[in-house]
Protein backbone atom coordinates (compact mmCIF):
# COMPACT_ATOMS: atom_id res chain seq x y z
CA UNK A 1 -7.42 -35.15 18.56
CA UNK A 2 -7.73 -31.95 16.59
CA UNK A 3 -9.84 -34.01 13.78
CA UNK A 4 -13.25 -33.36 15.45
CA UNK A 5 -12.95 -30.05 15.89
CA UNK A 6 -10.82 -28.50 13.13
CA UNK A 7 -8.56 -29.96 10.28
CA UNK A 8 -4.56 -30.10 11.08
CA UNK A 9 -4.15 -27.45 8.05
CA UNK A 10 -6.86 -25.62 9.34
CA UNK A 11 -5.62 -25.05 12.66
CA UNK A 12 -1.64 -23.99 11.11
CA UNK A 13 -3.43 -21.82 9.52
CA UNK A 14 -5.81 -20.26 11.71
CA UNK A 15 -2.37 -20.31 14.21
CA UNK A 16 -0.55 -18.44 11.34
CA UNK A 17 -3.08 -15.72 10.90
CA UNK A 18 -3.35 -15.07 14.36
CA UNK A 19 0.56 -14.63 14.47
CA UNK A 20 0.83 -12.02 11.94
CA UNK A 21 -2.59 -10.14 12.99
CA UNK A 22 -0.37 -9.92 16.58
CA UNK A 23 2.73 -8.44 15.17
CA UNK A 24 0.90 -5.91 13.13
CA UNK A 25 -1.47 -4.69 15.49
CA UNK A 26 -0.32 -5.06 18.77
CA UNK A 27 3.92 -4.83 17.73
CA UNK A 28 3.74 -2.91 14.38
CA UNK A 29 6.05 -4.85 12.69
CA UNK A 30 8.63 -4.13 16.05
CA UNK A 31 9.54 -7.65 16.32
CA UNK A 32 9.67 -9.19 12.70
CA UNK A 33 10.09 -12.79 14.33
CA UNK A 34 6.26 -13.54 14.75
CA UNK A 35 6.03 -12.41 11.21
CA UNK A 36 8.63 -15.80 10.39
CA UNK A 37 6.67 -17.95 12.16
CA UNK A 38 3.23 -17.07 10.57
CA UNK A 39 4.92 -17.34 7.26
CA UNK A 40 6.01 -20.90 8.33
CA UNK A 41 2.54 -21.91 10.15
CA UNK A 42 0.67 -20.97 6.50
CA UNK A 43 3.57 -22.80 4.20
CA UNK A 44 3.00 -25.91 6.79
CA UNK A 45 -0.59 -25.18 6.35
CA UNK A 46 -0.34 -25.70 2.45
CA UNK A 47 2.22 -28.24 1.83
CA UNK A 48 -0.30 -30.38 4.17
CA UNK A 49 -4.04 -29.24 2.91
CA UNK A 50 -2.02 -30.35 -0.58
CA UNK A 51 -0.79 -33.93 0.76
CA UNK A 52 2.77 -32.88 0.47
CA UNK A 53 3.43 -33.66 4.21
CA UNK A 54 1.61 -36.08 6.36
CA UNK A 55 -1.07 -34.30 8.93
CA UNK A 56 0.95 -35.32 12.52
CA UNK A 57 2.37 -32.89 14.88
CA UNK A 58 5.65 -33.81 14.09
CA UNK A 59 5.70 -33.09 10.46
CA UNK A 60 3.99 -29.83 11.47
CA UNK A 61 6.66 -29.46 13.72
CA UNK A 62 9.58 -29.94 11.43
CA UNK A 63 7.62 -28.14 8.91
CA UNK A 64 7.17 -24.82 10.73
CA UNK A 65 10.66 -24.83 11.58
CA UNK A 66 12.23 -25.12 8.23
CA UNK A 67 9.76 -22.89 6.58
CA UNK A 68 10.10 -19.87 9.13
CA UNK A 69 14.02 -20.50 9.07
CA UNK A 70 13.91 -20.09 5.24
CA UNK A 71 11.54 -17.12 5.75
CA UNK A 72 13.99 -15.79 7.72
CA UNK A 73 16.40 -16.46 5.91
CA UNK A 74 15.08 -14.93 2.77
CA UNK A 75 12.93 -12.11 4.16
CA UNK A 76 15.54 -10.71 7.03
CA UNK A 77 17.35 -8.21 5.09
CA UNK A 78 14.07 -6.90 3.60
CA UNK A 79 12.03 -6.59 6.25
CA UNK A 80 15.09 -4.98 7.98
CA UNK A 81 14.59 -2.27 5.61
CA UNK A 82 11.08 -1.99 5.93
CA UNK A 83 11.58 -1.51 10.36
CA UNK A 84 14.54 1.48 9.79
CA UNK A 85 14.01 4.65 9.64
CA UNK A 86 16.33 6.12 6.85
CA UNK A 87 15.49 9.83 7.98
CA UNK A 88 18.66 11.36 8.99
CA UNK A 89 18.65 12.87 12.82
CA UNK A 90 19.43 16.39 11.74
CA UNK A 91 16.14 16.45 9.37
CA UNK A 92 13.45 15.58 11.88
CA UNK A 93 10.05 16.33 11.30
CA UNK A 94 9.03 19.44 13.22
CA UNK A 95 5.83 20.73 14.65
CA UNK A 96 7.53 24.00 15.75
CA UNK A 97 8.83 24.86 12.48
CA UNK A 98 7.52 27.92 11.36
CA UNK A 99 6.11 29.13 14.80
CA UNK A 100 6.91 33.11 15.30
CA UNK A 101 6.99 34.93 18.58
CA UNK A 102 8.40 37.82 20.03
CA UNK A 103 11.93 37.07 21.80
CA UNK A 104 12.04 38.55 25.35
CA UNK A 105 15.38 40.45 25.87
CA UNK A 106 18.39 40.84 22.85
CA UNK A 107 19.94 37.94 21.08
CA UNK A 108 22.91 37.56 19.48
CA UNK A 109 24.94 35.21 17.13
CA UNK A 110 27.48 32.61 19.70
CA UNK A 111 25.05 33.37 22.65
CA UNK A 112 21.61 31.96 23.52
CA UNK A 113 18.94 32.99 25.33
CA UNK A 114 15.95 31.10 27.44
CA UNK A 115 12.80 31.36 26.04
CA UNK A 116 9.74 29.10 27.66
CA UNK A 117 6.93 27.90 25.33
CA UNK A 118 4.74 24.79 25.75
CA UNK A 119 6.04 24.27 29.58
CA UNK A 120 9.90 23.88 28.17
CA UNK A 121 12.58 26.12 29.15
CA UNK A 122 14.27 26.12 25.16
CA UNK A 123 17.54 27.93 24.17
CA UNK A 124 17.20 30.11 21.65
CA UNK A 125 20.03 29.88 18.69
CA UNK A 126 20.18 32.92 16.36
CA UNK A 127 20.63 31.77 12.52
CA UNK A 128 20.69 33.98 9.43
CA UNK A 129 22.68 37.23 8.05
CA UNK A 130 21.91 39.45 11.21
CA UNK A 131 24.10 39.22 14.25
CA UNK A 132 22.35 41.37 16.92
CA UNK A 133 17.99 40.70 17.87
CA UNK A 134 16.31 43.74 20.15
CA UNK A 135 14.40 42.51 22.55
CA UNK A 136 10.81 42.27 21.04
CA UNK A 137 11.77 41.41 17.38
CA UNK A 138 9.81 38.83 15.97
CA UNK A 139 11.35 35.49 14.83
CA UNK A 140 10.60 32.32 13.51
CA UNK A 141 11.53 28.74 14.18
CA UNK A 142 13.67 27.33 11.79
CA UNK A 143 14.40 23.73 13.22
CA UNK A 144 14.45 22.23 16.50
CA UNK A 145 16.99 20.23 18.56
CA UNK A 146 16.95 18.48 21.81
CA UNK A 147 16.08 21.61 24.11
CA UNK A 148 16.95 24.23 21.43
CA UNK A 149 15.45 26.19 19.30
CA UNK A 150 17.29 28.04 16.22
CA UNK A 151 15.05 30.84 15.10
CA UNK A 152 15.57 33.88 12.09
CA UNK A 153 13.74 37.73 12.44
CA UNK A 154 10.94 37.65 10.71
């Protein structure tokens, strides 16, 4: 059927490209299954453009299978490491790092105070030497948590 239009090889391997161009652009590498599968569509591809397997659907069949199962197989710890993030949770990139403003009313070491910037209502966590902020001392962001922000005097 597919001999009129396109070779058997041709088509696994037309299928297989098409796989992996999905995961990377439309997934990024979030699901590394179609990844396994386009490895196995191109191996099928090879083994029968070189005569090693027969050109039916079933040997393309089997052949997919066992080559994205020993993909997997092989590949799965790997590309494991390649998807996490090794970046601990407490070292975050920051975009507020290093911002200064003026604090509003006195701070002080153990206590926070509110302090609104970009539409968020953040609690402001003295670090450093100094135990006591006036009201209208300057301070910079050190580092960022989830609705906090630890800040020094400038």
């Amino acid at each position: 059927m597919f001999e009129s239009v396109m070779s058997m090889p041709t088509l696994l391997a037309v299928t297989g490209l098409a796989l992996a161009a999905i995961e990377i652009a439309v997934f990024g590498f979030g699901t590394i299954f179609l990844i396994f599968l386009s490895i196995g569509f191109l191996v099928s591809s090879l083994l029968m453009f070189f005569g090693v397997i027969p050109e039916s659907i079933f040997a393309a069949a089997g052949s997919v299978g066992i080559s994205s199962l020993i993909a997997a197989v092989v590949l799965w710890k790997p590309m494991r490491d390649l998807q996490a993030n090794h970046q601990s949770p407490q070292d975050q990139p920051n975009v507020f790092k290093g911002l200064t403003f003026h604090i509003g009313e006195e701070l002080a070491k153990g206590n926070t105070i509110s302090h609104k910037y970009s539409g968020i209502e953040w609690k402001l966590i003295l670090e450093g030497e100094q135990e006591v902020l006036a009201a209208g001392t300057e301070v910079e962001v050190v580092k960022t948590a989830v609705g906090k922000m630890h800040v020094k005097p400038v």
